[in-house]
N, C-alpha and C. Protein backbone atom coordinates (compact mmCIF):
# COMPACT_ATOMS: atom_id res chain seq x y z
N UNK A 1 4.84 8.48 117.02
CA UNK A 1 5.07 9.57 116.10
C UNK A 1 3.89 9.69 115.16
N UNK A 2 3.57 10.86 114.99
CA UNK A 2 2.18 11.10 114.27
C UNK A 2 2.29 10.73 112.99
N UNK A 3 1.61 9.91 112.23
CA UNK A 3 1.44 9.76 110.95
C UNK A 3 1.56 10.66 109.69
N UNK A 4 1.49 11.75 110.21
CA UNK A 4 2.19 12.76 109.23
C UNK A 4 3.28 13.27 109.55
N UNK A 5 4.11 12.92 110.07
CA UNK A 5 5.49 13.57 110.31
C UNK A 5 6.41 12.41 109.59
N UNK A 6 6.04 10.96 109.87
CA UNK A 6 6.60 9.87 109.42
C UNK A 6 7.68 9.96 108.14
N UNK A 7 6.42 10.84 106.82
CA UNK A 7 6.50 10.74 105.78
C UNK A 7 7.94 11.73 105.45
N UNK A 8 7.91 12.31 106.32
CA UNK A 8 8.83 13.82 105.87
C UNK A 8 10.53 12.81 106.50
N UNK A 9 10.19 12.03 107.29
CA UNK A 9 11.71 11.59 107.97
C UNK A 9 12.74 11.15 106.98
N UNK A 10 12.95 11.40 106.23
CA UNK A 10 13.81 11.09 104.92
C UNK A 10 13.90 12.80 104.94
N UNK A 11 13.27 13.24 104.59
CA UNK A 11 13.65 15.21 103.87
C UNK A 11 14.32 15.36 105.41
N UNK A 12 13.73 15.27 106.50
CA UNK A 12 14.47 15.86 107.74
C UNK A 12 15.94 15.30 107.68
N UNK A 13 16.07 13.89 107.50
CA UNK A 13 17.63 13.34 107.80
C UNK A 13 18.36 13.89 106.65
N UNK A 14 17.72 14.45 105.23
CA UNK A 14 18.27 14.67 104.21
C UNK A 14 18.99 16.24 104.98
N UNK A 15 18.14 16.89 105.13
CA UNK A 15 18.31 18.17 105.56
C UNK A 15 19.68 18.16 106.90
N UNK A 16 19.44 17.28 107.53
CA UNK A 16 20.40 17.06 109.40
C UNK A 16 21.20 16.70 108.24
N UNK A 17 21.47 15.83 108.02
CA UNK A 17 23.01 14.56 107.65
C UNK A 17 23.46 15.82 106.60
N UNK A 18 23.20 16.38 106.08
CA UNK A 18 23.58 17.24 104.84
C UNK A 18 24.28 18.26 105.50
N UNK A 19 23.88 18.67 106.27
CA UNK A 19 24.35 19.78 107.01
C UNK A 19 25.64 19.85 107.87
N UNK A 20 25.43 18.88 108.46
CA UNK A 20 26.51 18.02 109.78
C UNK A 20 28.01 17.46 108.94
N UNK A 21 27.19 17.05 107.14
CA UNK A 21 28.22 16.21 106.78
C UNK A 21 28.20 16.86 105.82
N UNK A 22 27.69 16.48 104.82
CA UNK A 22 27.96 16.35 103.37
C UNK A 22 26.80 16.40 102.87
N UNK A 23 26.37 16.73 101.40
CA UNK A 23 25.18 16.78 100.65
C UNK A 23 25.14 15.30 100.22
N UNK A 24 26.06 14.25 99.75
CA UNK A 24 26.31 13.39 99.13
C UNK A 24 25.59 12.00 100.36
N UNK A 25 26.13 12.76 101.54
CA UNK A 25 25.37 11.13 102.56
C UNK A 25 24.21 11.88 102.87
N UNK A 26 23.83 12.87 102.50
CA UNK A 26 22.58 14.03 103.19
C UNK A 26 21.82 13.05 102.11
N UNK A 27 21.61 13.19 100.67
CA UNK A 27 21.08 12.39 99.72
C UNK A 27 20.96 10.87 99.94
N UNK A 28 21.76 10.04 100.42
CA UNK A 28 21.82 9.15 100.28
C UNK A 28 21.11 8.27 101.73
N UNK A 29 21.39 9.08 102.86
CA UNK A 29 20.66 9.19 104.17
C UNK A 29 18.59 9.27 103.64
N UNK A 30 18.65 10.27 102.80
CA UNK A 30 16.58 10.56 102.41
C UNK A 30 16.78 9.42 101.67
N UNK A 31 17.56 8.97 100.75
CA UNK A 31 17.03 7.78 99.89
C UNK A 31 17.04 6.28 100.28
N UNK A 32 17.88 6.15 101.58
CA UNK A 32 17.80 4.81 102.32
C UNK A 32 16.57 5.15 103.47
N UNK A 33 16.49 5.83 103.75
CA UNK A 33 15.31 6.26 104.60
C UNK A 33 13.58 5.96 103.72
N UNK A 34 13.54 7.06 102.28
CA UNK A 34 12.35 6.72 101.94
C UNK A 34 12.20 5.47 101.61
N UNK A 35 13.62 4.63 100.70
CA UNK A 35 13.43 3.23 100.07
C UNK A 35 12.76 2.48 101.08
N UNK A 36 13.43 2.87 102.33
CA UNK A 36 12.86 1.72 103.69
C UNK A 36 11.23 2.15 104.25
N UNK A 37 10.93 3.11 104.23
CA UNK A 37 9.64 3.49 104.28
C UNK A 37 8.90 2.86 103.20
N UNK A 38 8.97 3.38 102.06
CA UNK A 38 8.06 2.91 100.79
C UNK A 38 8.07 1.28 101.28
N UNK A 39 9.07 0.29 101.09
CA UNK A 39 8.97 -0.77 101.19
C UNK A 39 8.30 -1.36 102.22
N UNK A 40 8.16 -0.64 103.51
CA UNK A 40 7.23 -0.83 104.71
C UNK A 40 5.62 -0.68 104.23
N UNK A 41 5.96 0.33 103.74
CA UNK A 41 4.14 0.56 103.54
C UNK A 41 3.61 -0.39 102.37
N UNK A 42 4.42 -0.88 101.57
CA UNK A 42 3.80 -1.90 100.96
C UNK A 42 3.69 -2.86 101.19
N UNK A 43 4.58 -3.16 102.28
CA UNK A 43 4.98 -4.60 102.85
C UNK A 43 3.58 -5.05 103.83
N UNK A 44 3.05 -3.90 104.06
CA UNK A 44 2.04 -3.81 105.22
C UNK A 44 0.66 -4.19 104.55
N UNK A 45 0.83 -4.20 103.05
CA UNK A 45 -0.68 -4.10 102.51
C UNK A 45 -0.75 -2.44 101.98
N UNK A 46 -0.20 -1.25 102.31
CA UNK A 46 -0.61 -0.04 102.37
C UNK A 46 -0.81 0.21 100.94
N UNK A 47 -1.96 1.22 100.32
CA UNK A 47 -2.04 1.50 98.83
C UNK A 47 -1.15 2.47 98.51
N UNK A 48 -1.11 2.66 97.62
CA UNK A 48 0.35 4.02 96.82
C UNK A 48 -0.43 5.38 97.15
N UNK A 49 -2.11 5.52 97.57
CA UNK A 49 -2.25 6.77 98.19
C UNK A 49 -1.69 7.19 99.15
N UNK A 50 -1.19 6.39 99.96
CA UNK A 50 -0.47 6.37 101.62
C UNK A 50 1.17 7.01 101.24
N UNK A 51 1.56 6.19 100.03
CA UNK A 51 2.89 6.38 99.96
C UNK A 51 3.15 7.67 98.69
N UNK A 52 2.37 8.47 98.58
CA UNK A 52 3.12 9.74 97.42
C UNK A 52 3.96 10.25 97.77
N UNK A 53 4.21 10.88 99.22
CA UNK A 53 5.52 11.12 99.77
C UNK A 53 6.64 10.55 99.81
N UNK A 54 6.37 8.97 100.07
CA UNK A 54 8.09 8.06 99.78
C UNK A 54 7.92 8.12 98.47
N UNK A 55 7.00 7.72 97.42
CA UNK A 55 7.31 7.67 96.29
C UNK A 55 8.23 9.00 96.09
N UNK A 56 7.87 10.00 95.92
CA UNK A 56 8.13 11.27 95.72
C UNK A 56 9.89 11.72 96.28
N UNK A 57 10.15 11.12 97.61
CA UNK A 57 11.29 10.86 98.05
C UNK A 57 12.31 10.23 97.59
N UNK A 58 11.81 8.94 96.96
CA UNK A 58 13.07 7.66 96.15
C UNK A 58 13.30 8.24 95.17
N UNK A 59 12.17 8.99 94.19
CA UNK A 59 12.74 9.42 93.12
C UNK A 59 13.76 10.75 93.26
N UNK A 60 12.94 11.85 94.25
CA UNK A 60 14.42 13.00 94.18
C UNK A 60 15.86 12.65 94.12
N UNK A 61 15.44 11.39 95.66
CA UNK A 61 17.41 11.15 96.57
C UNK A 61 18.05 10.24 95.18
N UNK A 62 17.36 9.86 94.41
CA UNK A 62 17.77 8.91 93.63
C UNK A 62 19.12 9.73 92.87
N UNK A 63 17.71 11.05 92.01
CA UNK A 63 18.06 11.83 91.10
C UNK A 63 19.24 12.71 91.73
N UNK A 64 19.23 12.87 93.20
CA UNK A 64 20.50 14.24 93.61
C UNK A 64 21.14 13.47 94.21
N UNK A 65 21.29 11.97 94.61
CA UNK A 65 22.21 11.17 94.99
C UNK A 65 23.17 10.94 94.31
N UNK A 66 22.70 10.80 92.55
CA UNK A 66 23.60 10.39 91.30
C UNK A 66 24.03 11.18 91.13
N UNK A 67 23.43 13.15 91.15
CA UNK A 67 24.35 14.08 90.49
C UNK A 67 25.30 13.85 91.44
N UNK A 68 25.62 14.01 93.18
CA UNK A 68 25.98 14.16 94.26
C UNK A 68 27.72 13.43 94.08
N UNK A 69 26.99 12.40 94.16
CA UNK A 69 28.13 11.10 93.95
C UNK A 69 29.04 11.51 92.52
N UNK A 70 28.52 11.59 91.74
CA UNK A 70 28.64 11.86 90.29
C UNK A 70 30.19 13.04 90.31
N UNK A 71 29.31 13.93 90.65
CA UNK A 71 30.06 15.18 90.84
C UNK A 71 29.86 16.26 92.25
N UNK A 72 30.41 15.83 93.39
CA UNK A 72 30.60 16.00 94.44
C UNK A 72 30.68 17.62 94.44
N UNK A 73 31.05 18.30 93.47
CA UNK A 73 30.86 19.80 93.60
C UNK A 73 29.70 20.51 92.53
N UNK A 74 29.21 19.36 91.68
CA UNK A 74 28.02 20.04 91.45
C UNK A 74 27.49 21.60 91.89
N UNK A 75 27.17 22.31 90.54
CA UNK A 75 26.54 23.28 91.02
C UNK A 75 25.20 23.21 91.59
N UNK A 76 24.65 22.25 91.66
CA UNK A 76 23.60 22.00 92.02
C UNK A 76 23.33 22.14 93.57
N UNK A 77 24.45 21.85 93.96
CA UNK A 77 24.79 21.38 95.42
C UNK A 77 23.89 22.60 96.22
N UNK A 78 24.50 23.87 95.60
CA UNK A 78 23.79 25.20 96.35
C UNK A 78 22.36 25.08 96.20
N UNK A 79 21.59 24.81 95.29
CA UNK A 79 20.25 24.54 95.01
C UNK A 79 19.24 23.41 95.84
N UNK A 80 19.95 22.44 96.01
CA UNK A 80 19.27 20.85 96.22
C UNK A 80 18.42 20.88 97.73
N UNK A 81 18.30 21.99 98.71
CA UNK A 81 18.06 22.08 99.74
C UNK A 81 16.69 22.92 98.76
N UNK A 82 16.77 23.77 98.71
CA UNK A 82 15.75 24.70 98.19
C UNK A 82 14.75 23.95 97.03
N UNK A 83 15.19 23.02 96.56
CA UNK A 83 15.06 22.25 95.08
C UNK A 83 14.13 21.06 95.68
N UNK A 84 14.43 20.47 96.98
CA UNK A 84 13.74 19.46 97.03
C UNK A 84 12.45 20.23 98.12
N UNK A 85 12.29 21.02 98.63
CA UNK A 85 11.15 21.75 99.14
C UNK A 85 10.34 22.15 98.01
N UNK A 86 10.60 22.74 97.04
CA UNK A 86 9.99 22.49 95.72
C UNK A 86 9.51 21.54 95.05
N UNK A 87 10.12 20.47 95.39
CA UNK A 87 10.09 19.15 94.80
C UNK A 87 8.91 18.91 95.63
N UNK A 88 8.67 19.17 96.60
CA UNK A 88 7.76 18.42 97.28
C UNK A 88 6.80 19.33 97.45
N UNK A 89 6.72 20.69 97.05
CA UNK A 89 5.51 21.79 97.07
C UNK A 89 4.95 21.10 95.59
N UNK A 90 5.61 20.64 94.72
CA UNK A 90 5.28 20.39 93.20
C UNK A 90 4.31 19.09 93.59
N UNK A 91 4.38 18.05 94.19
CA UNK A 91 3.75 17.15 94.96
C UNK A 91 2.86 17.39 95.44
N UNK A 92 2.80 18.35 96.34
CA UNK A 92 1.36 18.87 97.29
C UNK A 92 0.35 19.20 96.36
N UNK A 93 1.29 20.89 95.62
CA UNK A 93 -0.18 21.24 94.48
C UNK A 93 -0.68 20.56 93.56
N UNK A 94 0.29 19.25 93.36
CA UNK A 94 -0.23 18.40 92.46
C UNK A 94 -1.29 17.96 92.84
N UNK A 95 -1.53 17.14 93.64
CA UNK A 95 -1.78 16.48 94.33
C UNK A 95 -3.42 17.24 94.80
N UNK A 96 -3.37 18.40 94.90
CA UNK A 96 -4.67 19.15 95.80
C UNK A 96 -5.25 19.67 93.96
N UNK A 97 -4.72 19.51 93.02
CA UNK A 97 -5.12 19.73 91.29
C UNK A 97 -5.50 18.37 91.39
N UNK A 98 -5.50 17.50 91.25
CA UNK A 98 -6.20 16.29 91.13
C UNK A 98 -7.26 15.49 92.30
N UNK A 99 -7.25 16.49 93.02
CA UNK A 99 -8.63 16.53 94.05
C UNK A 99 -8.19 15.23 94.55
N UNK A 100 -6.73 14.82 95.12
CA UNK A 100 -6.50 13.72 95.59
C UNK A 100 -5.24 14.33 96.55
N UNK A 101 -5.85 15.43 98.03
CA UNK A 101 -4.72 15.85 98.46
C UNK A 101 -3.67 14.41 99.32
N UNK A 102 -2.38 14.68 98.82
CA UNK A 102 -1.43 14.05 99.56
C UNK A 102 -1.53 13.44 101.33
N UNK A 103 -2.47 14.08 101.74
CA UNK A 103 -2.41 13.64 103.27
C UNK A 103 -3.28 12.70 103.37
N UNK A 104 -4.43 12.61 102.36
CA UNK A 104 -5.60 11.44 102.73
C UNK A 104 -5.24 10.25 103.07
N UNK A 105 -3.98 9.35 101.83
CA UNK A 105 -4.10 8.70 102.15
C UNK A 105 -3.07 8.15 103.48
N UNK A 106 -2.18 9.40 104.09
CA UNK A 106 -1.75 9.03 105.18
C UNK A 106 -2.96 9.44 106.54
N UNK A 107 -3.86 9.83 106.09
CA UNK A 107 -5.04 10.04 107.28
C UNK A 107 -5.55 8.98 107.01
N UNK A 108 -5.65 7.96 106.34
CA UNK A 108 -6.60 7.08 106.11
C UNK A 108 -5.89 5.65 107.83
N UNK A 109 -4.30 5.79 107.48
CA UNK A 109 -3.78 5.32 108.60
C UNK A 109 -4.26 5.14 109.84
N UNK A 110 -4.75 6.27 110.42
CA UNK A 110 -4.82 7.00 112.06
C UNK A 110 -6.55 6.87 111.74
N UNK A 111 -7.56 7.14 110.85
CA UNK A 111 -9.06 7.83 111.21
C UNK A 111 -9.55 6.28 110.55
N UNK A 112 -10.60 6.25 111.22
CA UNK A 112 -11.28 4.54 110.81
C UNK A 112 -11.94 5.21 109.37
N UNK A 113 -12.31 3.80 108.80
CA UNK A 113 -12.69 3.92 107.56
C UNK A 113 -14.18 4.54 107.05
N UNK A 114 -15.03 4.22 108.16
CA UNK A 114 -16.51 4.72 108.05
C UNK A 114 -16.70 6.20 107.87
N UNK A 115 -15.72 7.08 108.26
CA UNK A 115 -15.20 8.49 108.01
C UNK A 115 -14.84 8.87 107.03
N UNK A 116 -13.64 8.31 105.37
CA UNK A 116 -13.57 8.51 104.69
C UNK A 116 -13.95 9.03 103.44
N UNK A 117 -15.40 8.73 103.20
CA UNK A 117 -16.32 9.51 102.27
C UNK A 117 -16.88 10.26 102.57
N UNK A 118 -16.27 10.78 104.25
CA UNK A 118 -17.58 12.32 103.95
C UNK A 118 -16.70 13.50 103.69
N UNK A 119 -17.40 14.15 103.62
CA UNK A 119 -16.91 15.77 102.69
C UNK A 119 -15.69 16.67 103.94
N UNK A 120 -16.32 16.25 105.23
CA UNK A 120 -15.27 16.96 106.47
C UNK A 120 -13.88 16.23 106.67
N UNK A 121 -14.01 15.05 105.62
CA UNK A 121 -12.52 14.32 105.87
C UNK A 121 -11.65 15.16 104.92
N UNK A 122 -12.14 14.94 103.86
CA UNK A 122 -11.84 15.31 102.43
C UNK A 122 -11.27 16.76 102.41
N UNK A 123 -12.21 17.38 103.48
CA UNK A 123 -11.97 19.21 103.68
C UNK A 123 -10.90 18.97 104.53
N UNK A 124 -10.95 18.66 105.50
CA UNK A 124 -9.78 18.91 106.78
C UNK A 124 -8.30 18.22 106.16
N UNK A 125 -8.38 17.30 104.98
CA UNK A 125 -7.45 16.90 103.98
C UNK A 125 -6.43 17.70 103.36
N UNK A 126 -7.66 18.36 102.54
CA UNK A 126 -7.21 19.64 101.53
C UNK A 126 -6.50 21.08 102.58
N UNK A 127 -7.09 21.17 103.62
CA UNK A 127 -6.82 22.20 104.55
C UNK A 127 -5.01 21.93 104.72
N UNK A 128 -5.30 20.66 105.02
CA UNK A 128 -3.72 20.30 105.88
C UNK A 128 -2.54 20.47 104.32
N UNK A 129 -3.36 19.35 103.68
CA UNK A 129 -1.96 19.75 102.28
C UNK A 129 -1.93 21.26 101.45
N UNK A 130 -2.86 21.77 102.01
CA UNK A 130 -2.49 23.15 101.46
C UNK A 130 -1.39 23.78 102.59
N UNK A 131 -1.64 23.85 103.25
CA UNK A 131 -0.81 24.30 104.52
C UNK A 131 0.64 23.73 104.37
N UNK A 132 0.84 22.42 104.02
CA UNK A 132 2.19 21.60 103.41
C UNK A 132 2.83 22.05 102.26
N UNK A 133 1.78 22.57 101.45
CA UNK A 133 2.54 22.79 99.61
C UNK A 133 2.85 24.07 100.39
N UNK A 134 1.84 24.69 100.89
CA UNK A 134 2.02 26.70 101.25
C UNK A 134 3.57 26.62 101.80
N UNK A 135 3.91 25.57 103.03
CA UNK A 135 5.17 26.00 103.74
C UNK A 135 6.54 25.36 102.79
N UNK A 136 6.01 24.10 101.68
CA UNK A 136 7.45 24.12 100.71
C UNK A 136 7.74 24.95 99.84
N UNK A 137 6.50 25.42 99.55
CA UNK A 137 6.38 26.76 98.53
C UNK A 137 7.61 27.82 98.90
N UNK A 138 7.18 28.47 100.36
CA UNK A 138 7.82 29.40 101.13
C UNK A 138 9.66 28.88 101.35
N UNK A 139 9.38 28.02 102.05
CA UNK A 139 10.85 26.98 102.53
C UNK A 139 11.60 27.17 101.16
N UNK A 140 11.02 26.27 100.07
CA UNK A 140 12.24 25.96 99.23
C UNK A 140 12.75 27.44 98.40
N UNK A 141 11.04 28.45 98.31
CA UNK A 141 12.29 29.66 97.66
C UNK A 141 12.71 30.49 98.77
N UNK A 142 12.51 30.29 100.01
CA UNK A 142 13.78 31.19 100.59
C UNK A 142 15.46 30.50 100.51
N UNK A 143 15.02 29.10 100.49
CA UNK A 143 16.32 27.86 100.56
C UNK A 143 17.21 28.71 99.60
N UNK A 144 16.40 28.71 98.05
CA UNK A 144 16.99 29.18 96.96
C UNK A 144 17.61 30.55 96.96
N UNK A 145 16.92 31.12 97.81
CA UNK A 145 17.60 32.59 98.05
C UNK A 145 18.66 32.74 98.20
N UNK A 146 19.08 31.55 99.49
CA UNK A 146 20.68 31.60 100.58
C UNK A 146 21.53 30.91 99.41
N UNK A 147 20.90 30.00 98.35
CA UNK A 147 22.44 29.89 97.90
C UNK A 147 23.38 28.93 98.38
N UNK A 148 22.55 27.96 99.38
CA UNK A 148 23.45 27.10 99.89
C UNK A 148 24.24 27.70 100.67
N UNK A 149 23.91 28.66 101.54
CA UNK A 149 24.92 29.29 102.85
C UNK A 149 23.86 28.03 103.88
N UNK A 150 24.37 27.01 104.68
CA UNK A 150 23.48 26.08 105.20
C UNK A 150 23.32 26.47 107.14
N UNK A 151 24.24 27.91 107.77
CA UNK A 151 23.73 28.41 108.60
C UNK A 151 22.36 28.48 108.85
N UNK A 152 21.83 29.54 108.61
CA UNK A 152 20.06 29.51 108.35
C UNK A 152 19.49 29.09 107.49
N UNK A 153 20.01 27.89 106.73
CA UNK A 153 19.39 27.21 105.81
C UNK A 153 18.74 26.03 106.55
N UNK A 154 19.51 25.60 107.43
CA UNK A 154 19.19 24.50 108.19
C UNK A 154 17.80 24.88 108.86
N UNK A 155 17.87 26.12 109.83
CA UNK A 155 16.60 26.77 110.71
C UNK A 155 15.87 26.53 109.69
N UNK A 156 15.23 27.34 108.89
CA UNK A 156 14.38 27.70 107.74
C UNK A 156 14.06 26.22 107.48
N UNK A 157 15.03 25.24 106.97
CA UNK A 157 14.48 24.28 106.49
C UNK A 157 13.61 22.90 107.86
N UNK A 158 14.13 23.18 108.63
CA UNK A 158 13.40 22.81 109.90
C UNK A 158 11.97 23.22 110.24
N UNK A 159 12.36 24.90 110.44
CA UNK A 159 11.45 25.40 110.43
C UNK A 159 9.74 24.97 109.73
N UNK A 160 10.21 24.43 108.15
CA UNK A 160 9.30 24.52 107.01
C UNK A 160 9.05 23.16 106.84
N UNK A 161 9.45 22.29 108.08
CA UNK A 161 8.63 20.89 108.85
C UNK A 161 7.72 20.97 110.04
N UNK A 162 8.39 22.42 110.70
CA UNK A 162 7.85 21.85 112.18
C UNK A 162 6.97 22.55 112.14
N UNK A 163 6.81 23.82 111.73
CA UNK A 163 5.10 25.00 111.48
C UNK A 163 4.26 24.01 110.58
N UNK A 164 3.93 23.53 109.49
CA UNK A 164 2.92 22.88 109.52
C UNK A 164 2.59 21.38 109.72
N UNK A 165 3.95 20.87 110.74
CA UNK A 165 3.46 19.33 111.24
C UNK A 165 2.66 19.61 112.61
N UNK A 166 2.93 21.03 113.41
CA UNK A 166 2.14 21.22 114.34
C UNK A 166 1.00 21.99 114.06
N UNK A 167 0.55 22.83 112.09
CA UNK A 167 -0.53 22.68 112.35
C UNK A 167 -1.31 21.49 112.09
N UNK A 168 -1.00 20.71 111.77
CA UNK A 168 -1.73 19.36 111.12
C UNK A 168 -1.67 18.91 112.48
N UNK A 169 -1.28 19.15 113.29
CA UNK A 169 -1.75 17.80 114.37
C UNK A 169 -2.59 18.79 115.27
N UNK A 170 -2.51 20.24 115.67
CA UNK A 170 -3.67 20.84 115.91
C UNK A 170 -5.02 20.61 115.47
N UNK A 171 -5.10 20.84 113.99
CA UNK A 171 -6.10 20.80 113.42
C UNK A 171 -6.91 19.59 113.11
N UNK A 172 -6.17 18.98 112.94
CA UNK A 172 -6.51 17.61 112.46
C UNK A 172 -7.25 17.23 114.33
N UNK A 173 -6.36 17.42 115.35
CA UNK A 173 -6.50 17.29 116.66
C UNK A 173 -8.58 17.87 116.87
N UNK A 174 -8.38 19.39 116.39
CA UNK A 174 -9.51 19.64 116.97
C UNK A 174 -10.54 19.70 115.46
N UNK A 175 -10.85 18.71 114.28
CA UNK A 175 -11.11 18.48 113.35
C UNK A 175 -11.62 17.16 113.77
N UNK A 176 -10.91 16.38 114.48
CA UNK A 176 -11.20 14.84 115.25
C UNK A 176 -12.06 15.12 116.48
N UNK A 177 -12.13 16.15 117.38
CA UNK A 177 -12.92 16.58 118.04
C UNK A 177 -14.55 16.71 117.71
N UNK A 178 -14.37 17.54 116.95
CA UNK A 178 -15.52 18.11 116.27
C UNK A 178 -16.80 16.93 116.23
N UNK A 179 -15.82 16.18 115.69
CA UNK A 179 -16.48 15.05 115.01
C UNK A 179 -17.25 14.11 115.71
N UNK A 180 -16.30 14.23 116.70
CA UNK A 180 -16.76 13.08 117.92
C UNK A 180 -17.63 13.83 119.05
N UNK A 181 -17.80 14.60 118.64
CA UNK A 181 -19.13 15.96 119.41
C UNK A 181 -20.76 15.54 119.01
């Protein structure tokens, strides 16, 4: 499984288990998922550039696990699909504002290290997490639109994994090409 899809497997099970079941194990499904990720990647040696995404993960499922549990009908409930695509567009643009886009340090994983300081890593970086904030951007305010109707909430929110995990592995695909030309 490609190194950038890894990161999202907590928002995907959040999104499936939520849907199938409940918002309450949907939450609690992303937050045993990222806790176990984050703890892998540190366990491995990995730096906290690798992990902004689990970081970013433990803290949402944490925060909509407690309202969830808390108060099982939460108004929030209609929001939290749309809310955490936001949550994680707020991540990306952060992230590409501090000239430290979110994917580096999961590219640092997969591309050897002698590659890292040049300017075509750094670019094909910024390319991909813009393309990531662009589709939570889109995802979480249409999410917000439906209101928690989770018919085409589910598509949409699928959707606004699988359009830019296949462009990142295109690009990144013929970005790795290039290189080796």
């Amino acid at each position: 499984m490609s190194a950038f899809i890894r990161p999202f497997l907590p928002w995907i099970a959040y999104a499936v288990v939520g849907a199938v079941t409940d918002w309450r194990w949907g939450a609690l499904a992303g937050l045993v998922l990222g806790g176990y990720q984050l703890l892998a990647l540190r366990r491995a040696g990995r730096g906290w550039d690798s992990a902004v995404i689990q970081v970013c993960s433990v803290v949402y499922f944490v925060l909509v696990a407690a309202v969830a549990f808390h108060d099982p009908h939460s108004s929030l409930h209609a929001y939290a699909r749309g809310a955490s695509c936001l949550w994680l567009a707020a991540a990306a643009w952060g992230s590409l504002l501090l000239r430290r886009p979110f994917t580096l340090g999961i590219a640092k994983l997969d591309v050897p290290a002698q590659y890292w300081s040049s300017p075509a890593f750094y670019r094909v970086n910024a390319v991909v997490t813009t393309v990531w904030a662009a589709a939570f951007t889109i995802t979480g305010l249409l999410l917000l639109a439906l209101h928690g109707d989770t018919r085409p909430a589910l598509a949409i929110n699928i959707a606004g994994f699988v359009i830019p995990a296949v462009f990142t592995t295109r690009y990144t695909a013929a970005a790795r090409a290039r290189r080796d030309t």
